[in-house]
PDB file of N, CA and C in Angstrom:
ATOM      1  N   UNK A   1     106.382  86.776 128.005  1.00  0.00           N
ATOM      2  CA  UNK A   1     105.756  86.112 126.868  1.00  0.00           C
ATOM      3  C   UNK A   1     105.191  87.120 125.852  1.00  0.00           C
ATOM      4  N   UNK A   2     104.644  87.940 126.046  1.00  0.00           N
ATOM      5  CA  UNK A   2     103.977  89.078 125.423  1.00  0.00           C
ATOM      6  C   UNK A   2     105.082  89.780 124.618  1.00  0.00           C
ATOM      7  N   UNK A   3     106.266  90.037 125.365  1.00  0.00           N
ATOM      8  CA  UNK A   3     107.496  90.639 124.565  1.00  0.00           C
ATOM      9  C   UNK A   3     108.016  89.957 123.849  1.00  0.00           C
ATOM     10  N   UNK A   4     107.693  88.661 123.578  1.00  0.00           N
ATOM     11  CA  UNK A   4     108.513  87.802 122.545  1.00  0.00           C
ATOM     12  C   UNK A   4     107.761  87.637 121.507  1.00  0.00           C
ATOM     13  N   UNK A   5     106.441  87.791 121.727  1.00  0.00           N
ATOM     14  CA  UNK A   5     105.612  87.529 121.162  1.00  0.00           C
ATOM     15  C   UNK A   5     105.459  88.983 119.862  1.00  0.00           C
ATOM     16  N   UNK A   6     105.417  90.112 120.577  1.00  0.00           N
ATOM     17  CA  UNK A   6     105.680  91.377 119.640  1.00  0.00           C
ATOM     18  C   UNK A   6     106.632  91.682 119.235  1.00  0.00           C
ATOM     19  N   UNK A   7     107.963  91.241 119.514  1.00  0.00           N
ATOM     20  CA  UNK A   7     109.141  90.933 118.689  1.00  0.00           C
ATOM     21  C   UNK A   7     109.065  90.308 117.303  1.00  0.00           C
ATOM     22  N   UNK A   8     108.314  88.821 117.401  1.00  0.00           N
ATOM     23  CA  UNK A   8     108.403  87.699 116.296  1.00  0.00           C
ATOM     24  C   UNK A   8     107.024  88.666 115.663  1.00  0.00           C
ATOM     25  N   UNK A   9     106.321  89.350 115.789  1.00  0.00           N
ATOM     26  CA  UNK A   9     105.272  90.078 115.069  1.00  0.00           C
ATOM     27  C   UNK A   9     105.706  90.986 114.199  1.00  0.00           C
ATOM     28  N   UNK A  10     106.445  91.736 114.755  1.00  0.00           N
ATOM     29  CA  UNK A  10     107.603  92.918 114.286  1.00  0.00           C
ATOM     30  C   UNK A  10     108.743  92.986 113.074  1.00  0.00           C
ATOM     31  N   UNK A  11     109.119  91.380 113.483  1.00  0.00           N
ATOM     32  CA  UNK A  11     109.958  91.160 113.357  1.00  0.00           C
ATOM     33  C   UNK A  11     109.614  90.266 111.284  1.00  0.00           C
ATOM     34  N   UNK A  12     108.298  89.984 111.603  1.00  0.00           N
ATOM     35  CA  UNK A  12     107.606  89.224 110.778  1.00  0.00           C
ATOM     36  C   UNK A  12     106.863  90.738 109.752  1.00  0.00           C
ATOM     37  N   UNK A  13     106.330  91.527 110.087  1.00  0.00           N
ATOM     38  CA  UNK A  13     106.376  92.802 109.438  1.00  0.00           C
ATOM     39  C   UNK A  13     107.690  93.231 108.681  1.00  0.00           C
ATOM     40  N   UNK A  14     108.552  93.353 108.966  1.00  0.00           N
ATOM     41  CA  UNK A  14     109.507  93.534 109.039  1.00  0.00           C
ATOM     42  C   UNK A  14     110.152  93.139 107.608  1.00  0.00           C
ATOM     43  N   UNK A  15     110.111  91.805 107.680  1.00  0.00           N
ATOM     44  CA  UNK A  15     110.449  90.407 106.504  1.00  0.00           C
ATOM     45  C   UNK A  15     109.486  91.006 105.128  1.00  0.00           C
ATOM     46  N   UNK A  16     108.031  90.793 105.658  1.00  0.00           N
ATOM     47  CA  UNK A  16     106.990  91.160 104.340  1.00  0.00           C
ATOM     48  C   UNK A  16     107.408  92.498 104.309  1.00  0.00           C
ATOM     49  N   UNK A  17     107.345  93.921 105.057  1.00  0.00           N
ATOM     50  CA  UNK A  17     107.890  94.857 104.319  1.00  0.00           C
ATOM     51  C   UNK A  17     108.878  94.992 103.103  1.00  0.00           C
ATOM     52  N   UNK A  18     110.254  94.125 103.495  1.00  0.00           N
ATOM     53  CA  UNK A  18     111.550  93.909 102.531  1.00  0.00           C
ATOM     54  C   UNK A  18     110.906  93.312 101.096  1.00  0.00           C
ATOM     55  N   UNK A  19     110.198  91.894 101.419  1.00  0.00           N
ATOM     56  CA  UNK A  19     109.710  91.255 100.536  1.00  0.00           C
ATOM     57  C   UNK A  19     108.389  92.049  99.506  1.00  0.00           C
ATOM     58  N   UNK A  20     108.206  93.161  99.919  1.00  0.00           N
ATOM     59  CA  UNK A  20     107.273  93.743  99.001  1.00  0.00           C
ATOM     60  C   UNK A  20     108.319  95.154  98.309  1.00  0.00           C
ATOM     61  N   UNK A  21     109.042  95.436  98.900  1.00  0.00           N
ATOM     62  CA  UNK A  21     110.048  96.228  98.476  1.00  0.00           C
ATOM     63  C   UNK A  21     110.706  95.797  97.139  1.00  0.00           C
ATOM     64  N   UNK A  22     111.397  94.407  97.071  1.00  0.00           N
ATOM     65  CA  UNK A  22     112.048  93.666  96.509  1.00  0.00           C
ATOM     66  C   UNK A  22     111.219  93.161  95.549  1.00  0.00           C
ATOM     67  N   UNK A  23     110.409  93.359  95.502  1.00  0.00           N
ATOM     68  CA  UNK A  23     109.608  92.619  94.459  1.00  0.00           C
ATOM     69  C   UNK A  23     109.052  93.814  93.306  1.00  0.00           C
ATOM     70  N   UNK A  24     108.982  95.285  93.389  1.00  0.00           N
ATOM     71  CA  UNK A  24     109.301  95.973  92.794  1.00  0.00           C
ATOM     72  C   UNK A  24     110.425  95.999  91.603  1.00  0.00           C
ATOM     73  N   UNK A  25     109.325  96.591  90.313  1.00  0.00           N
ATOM     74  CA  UNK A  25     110.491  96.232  89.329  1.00  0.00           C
ATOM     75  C   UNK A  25     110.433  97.999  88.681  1.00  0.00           C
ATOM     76  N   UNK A  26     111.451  98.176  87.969  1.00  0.00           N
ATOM     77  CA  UNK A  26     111.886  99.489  87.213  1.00  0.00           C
ATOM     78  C   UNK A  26     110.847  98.991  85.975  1.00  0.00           C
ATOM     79  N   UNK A  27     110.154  99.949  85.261  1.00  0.00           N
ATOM     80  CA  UNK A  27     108.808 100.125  84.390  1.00  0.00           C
ATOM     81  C   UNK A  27     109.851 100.050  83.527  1.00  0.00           C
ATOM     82  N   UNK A  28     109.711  99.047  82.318  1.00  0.00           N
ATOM     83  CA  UNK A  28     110.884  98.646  80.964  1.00  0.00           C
ATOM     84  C   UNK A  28     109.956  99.009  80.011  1.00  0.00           C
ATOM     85  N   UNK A  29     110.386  99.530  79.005  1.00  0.00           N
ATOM     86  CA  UNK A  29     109.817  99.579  77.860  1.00  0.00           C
ATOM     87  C   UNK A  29     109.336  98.513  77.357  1.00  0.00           C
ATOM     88  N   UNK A  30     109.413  97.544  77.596  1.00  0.00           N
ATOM     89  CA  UNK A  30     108.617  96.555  76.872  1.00  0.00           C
ATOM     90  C   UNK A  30     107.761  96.513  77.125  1.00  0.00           C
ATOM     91  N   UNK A  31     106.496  96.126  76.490  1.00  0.00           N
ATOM     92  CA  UNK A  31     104.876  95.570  76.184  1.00  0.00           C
ATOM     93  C   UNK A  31     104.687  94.687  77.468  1.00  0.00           C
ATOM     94  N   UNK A  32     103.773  94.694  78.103  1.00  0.00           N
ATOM     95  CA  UNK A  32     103.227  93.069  78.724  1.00  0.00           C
ATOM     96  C   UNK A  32     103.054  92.232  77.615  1.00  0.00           C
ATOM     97  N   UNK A  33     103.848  90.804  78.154  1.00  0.00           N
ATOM     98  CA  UNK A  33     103.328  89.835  76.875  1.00  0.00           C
ATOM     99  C   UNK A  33     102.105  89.015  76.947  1.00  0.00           C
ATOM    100  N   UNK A  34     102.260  89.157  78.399  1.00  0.00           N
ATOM    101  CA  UNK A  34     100.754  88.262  78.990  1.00  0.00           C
ATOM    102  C   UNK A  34      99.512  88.557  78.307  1.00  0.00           C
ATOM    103  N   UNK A  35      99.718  90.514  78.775  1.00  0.00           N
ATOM    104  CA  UNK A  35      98.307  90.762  77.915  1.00  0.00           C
ATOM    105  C   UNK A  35      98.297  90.655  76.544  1.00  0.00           C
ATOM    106  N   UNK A  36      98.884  90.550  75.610  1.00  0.00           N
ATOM    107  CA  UNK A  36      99.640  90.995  74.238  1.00  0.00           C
ATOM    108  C   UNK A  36      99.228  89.794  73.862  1.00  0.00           C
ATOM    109  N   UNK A  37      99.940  88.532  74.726  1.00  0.00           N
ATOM    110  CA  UNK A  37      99.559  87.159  73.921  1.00  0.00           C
ATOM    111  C   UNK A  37      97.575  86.679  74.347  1.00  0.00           C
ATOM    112  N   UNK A  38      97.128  87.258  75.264  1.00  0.00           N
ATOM    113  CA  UNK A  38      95.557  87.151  75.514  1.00  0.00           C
ATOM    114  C   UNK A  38      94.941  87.960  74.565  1.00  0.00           C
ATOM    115  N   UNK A  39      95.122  88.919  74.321  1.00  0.00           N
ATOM    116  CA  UNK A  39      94.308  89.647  73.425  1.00  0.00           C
ATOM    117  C   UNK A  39      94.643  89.263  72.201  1.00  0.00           C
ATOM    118  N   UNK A  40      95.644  88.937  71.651  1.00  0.00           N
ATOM    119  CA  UNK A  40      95.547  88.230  70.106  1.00  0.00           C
ATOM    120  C   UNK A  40      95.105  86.913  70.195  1.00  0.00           C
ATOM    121  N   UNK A  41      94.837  85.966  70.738  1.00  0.00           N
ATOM    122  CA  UNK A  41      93.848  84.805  71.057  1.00  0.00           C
ATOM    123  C   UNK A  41      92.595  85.037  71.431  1.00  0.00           C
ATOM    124  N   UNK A  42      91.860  86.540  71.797  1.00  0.00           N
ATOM    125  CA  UNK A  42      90.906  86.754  71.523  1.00  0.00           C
ATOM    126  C   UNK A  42      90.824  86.581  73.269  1.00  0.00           C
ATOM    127  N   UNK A  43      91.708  85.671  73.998  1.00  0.00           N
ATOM    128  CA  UNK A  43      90.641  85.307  75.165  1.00  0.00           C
ATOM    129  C   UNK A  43      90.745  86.423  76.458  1.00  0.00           C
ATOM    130  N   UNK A  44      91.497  87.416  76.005  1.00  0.00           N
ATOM    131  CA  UNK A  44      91.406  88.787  77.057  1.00  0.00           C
ATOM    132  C   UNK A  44      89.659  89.137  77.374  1.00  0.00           C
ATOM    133  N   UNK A  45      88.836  88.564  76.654  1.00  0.00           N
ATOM    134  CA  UNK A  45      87.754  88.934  76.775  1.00  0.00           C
ATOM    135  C   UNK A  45      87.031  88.010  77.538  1.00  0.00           C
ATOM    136  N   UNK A  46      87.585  86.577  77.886  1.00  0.00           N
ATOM    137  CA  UNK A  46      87.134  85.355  78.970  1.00  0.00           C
ATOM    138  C   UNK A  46      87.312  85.788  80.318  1.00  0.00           C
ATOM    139  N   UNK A  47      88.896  86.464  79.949  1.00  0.00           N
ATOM    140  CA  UNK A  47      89.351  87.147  81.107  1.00  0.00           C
ATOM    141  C   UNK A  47      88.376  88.351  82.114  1.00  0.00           C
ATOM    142  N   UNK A  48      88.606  88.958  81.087  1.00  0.00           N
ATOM    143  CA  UNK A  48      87.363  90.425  81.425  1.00  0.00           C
ATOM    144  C   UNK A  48      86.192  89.856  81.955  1.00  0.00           C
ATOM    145  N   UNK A  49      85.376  89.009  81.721  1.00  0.00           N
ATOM    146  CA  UNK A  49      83.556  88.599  81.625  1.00  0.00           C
ATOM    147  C   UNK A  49      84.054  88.049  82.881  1.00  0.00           C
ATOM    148  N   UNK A  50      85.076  86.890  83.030  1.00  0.00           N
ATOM    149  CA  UNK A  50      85.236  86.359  84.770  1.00  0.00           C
ATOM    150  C   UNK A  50      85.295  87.413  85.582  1.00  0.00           C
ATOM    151  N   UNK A  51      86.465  88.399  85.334  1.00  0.00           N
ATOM    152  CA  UNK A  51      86.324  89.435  87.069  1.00  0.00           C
ATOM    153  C   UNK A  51      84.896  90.216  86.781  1.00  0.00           C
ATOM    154  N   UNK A  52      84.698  90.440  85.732  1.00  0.00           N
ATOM    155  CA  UNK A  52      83.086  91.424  85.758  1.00  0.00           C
ATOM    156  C   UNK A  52      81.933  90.574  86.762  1.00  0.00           C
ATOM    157  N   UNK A  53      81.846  88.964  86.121  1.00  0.00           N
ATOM    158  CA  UNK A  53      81.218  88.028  86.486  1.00  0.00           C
ATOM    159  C   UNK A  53      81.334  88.438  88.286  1.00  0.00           C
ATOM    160  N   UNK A  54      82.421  87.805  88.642  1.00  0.00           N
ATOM    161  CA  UNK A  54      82.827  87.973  90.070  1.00  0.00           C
ATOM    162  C   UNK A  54      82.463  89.428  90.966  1.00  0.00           C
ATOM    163  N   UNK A  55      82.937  90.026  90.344  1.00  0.00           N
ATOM    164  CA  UNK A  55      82.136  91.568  90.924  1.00  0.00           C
ATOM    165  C   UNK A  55      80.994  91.484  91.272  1.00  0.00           C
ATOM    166  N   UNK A  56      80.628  91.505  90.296  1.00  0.00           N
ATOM    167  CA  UNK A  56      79.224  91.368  90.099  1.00  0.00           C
ATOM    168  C   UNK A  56      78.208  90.517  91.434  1.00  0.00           C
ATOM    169  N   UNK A  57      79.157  89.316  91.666  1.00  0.00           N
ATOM    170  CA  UNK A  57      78.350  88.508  91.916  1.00  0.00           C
ATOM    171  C   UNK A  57      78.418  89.090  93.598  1.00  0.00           C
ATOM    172  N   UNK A  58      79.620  89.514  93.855  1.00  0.00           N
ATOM    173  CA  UNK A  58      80.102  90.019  95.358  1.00  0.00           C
ATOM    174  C   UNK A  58      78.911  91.476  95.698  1.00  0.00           C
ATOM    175  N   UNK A  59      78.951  92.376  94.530  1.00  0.00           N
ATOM    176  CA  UNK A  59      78.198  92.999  94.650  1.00  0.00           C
ATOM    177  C   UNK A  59      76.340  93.061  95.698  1.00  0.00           C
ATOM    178  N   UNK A  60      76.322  91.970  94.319  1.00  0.00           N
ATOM    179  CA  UNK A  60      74.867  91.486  94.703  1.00  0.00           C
ATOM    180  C   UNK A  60      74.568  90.689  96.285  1.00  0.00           C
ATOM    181  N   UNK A  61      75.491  90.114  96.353  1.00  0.00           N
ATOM    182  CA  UNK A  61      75.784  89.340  97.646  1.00  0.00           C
ATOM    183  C   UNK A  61      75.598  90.581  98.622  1.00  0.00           C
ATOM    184  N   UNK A  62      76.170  91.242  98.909  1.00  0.00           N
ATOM    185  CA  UNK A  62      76.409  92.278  99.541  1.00  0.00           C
ATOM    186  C   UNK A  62      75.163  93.408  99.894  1.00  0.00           C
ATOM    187  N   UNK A  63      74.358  93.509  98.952  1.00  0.00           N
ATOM    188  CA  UNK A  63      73.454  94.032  98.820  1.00  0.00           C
ATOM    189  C   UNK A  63      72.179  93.176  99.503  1.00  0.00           C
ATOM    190  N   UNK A  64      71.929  91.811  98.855  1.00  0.00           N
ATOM    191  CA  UNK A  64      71.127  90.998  99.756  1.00  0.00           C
ATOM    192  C   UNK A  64      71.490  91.101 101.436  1.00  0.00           C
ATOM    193  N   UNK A  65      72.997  91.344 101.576  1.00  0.00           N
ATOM    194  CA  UNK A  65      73.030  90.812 102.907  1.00  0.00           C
ATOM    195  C   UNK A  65      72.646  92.309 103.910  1.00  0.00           C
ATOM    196  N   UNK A  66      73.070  93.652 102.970  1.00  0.00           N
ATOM    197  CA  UNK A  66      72.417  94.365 103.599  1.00  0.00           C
ATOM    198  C   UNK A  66      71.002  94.700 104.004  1.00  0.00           C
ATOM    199  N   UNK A  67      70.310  93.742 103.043  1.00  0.00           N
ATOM    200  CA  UNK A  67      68.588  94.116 103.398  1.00  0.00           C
ATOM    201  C   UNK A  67      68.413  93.042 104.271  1.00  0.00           C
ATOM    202  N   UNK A  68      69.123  91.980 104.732  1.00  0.00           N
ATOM    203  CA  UNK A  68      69.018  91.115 105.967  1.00  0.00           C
ATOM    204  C   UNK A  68      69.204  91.629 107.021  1.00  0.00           C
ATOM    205  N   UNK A  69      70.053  92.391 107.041  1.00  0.00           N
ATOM    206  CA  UNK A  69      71.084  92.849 108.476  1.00  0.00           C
ATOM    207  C   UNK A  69      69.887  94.036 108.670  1.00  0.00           C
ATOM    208  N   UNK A  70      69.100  94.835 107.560  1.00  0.00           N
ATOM    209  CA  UNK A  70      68.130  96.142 107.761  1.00  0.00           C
ATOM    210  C   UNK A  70      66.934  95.493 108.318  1.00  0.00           C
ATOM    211  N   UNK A  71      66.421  94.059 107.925  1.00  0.00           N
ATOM    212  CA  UNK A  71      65.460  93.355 108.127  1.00  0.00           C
ATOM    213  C   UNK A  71      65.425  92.849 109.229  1.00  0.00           C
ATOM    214  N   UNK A  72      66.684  92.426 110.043  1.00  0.00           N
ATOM    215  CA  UNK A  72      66.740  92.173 111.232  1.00  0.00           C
ATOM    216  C   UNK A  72      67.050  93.318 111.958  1.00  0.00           C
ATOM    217  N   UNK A  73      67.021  94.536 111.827  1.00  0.00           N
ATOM    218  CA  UNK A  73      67.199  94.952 112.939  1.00  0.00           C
ATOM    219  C   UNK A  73      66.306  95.964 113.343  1.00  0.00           C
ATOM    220  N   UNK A  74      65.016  96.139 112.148  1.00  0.00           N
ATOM    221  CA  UNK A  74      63.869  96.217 112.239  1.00  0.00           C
ATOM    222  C   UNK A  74      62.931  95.581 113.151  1.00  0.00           C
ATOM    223  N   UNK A  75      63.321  94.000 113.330  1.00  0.00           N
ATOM    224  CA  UNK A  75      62.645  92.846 114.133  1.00  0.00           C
ATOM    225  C   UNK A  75      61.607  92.736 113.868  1.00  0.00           C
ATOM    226  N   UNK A  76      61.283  92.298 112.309  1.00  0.00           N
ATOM    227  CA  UNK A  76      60.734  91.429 111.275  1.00  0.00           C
ATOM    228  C   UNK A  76      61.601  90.589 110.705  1.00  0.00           C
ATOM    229  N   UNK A  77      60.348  89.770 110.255  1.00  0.00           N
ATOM    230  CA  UNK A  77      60.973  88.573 109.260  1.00  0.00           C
ATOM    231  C   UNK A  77      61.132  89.220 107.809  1.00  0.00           C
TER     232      UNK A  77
END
């Protein structure tokens, strides 16, 4: 069971390796239009403020949770 089991694991590595291979493209001279058409609508900058936003917010999260985890293991409240 164990050997069939690290086969279909392997075997499943294997698949996503190809599939990230394949999905690689040759760098074209052309422009991104995505960004090209966001930034002349101005809203590349909605864009920007959300992942900053999000950072941000993971950041802080992260930081609270380290003065919990320091607070408990102090053994205080």
């Amino acid at each position: 069971m164990p050997n069939i089991i690290s086969r279909i694991g392997m075997l499943a590595m294997l698949v996503l390796l190809t599939n990230v291979g394949l999905g690689q493209d040759m760098m074209s001279d052309e422009p991104v239009q995505m960004a090209d058409g966001l930034r002349s609508n101005g809203k590349i900058y909605v864009v920007v403020a959300v992942v900053v936003t999000i950072v941000a917010g993971v950041v802080v999260y992260l930081i609270n949770l380290d003065r919990r985890i320091s607070r408990l293991e102090k053994g205080g409240k």
